[in-house]
C-alpha atoms as a PDB file:
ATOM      1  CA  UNK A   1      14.070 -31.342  22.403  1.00  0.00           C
ATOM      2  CA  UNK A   2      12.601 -34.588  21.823  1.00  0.00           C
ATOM      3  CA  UNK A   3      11.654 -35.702  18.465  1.00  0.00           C
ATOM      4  CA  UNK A   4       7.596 -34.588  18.617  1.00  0.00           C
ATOM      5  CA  UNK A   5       9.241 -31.174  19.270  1.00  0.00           C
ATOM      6  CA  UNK A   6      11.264 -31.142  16.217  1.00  0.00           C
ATOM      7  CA  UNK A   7       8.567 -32.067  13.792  1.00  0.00           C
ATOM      8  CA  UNK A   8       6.282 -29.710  15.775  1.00  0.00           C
ATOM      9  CA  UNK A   9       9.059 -26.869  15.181  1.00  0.00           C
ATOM     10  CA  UNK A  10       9.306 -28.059  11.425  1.00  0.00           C
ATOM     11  CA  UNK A  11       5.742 -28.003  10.782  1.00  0.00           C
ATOM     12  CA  UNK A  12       5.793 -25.029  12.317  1.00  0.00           C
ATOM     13  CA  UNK A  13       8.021 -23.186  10.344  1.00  0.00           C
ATOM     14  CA  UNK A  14       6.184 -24.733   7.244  1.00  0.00           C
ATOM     15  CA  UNK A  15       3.340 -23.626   8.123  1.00  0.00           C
ATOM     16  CA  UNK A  16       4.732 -19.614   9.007  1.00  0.00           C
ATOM     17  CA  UNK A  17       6.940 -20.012   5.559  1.00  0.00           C
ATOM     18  CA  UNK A  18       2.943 -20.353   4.156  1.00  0.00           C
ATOM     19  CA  UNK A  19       1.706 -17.373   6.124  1.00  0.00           C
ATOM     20  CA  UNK A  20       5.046 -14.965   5.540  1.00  0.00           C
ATOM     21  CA  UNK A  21       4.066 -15.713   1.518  1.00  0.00           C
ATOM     22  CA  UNK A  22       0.484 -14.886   1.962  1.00  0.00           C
ATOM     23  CA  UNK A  23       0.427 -11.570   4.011  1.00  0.00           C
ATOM     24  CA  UNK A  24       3.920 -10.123   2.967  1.00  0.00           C
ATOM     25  CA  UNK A  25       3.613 -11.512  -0.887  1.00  0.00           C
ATOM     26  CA  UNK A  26       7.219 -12.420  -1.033  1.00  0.00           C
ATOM     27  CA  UNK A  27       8.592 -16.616  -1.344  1.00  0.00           C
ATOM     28  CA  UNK A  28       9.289 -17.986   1.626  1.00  0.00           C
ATOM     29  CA  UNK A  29      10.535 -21.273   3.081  1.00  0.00           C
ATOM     30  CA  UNK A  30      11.566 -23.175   5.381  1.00  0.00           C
ATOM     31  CA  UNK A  31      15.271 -22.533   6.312  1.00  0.00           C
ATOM     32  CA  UNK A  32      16.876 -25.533   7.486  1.00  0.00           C
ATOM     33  CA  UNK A  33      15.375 -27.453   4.383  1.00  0.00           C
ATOM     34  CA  UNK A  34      16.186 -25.099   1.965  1.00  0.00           C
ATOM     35  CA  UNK A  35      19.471 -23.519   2.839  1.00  0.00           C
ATOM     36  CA  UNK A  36      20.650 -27.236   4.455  1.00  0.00           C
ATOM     37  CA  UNK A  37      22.121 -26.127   7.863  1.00  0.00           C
ATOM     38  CA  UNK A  38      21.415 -25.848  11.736  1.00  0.00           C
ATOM     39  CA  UNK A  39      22.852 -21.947  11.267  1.00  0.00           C
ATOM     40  CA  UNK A  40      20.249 -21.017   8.328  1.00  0.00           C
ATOM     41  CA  UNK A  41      17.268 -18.905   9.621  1.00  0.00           C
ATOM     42  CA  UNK A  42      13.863 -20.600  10.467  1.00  0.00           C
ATOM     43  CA  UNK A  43      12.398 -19.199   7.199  1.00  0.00           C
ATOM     44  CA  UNK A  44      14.028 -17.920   4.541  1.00  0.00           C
ATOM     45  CA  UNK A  45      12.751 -14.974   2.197  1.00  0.00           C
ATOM     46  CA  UNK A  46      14.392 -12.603  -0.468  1.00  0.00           C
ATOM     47  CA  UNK A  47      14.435  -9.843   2.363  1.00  0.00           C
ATOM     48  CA  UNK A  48      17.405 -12.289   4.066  1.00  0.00           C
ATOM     49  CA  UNK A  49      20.097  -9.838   3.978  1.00  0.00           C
ATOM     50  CA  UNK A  50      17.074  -7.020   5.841  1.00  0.00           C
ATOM     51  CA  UNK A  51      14.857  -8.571   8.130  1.00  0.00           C
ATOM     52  CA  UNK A  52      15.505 -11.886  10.440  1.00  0.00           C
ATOM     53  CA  UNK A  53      12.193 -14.289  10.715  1.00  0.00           C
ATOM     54  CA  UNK A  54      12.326 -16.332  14.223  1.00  0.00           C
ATOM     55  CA  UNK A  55       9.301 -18.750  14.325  1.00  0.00           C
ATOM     56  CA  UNK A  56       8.194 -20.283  17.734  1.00  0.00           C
ATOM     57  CA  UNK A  57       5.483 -22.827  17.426  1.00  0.00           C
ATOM     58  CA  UNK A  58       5.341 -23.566  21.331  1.00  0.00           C
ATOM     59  CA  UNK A  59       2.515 -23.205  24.197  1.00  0.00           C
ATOM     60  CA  UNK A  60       5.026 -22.119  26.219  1.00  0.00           C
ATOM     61  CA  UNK A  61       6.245 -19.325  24.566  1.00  0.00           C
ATOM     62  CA  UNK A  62       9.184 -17.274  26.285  1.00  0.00           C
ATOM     63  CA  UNK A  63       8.754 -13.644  24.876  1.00  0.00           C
ATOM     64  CA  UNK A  64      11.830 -12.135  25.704  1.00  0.00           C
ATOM     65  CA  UNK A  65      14.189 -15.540  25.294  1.00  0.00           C
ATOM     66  CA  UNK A  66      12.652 -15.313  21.781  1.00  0.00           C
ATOM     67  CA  UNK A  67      13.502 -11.730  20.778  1.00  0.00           C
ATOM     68  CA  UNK A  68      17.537 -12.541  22.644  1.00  0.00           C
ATOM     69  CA  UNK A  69      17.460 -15.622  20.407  1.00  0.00           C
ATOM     70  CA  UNK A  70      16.107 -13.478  17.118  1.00  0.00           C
ATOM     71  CA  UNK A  71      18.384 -10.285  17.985  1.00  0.00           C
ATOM     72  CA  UNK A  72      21.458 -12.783  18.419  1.00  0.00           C
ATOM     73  CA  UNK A  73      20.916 -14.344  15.079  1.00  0.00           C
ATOM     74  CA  UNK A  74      20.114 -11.708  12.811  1.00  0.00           C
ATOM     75  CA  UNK A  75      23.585 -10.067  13.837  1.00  0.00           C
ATOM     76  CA  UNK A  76      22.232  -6.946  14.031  1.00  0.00           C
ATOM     77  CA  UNK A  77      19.409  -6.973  11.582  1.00  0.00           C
ATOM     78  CA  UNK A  78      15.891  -6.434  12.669  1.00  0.00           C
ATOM     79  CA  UNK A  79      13.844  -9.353  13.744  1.00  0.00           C
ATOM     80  CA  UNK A  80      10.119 -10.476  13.524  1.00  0.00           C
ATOM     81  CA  UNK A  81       9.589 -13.199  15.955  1.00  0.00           C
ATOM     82  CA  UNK A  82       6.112 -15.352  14.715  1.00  0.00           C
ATOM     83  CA  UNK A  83       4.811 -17.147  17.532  1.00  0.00           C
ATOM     84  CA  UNK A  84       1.641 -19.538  17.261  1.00  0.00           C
ATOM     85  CA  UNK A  85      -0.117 -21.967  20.314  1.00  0.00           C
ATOM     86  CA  UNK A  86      -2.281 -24.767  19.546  1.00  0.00           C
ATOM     87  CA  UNK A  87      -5.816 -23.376  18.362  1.00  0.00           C
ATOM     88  CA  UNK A  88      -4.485 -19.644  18.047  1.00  0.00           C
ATOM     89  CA  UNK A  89      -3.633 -17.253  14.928  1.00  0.00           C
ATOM     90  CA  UNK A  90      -0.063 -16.303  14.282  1.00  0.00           C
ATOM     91  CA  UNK A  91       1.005 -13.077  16.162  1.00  0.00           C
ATOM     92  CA  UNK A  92       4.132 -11.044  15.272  1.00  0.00           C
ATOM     93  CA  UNK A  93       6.428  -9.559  17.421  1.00  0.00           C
ATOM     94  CA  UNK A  94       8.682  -6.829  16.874  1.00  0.00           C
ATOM     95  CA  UNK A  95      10.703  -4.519  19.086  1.00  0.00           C
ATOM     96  CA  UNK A  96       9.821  -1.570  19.244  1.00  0.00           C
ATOM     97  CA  UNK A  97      13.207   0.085  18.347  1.00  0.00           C
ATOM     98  CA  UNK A  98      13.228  -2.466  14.925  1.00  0.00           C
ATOM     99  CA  UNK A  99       9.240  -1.424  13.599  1.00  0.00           C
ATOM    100  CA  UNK A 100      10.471   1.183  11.966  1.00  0.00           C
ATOM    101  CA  UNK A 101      13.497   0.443  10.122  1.00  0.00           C
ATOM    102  CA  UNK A 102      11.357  -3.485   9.330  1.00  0.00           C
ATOM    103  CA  UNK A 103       8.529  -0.793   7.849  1.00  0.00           C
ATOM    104  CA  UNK A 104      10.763   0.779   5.621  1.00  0.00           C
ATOM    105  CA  UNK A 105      12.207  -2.368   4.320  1.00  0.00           C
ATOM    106  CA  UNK A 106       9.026  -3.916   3.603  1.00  0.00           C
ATOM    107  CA  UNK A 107       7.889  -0.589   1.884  1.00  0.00           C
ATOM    108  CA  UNK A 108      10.645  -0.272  -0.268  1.00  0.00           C
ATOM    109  CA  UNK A 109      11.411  -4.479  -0.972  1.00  0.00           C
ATOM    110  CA  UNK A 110      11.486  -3.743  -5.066  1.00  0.00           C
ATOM    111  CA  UNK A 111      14.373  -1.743  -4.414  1.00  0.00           C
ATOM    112  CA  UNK A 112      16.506  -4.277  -2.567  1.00  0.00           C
ATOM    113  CA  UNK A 113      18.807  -5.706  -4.644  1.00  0.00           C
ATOM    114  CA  UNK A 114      21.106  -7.717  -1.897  1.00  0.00           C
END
């Protein structure tokens, strides 16, 4: 990936890091920058040790590559892959067989103490 790509990806997770926050009410940030390694997830929340974010801020956006990727490094947690295009709103993407257990999680966050 070329440099534009990076910042692209960076900017991008910035910018999902801002929309996790919003709609889920819970701090988020950018991984990389604020856990300080290429193994930290694309944004990081309190729900960490639950729920896997995987941010893709591409045109071409491989849906299935994405969910591998997000399944592979949640290591076995559920995943919400956040994909945006140029000109288009975030969209979400869960598998089917995670929307459950990610819907309990979110609806019992207070409790989660790990």
């Amino acid at each position: 990936m070329g440099r534009m790509g990076k910042r692209k990806g960076a900017a991008g997770e910035r910018e999902a890091a801002r929309e996790i926050s919003r709609v889920l009410n819970v701090d988020a940030r950018r991984g990389v920058q604020f856990k300080g390694g290429p193994q930290s997830p694309d944004v990081s929340t309190a729900l960490d040790n639950h729920i896997l974010f995987e941010v893709k801020r591409t045109e071409r956006f491989k849906l299935y590559d994405a969910v591998d990727q997000a399944r592979a490094d949640g290591g076995g947690k559920p995943s919400i892959v956040l994909h945006r295009a140029n000109g288009r709103p975030w969209v979400a993407v869960i598998p089917l067989d995670d929307l459950a257990t990610i819907s309990e999680i979110l609806a019992n966050r207070e409790d989660l103490t790990d």
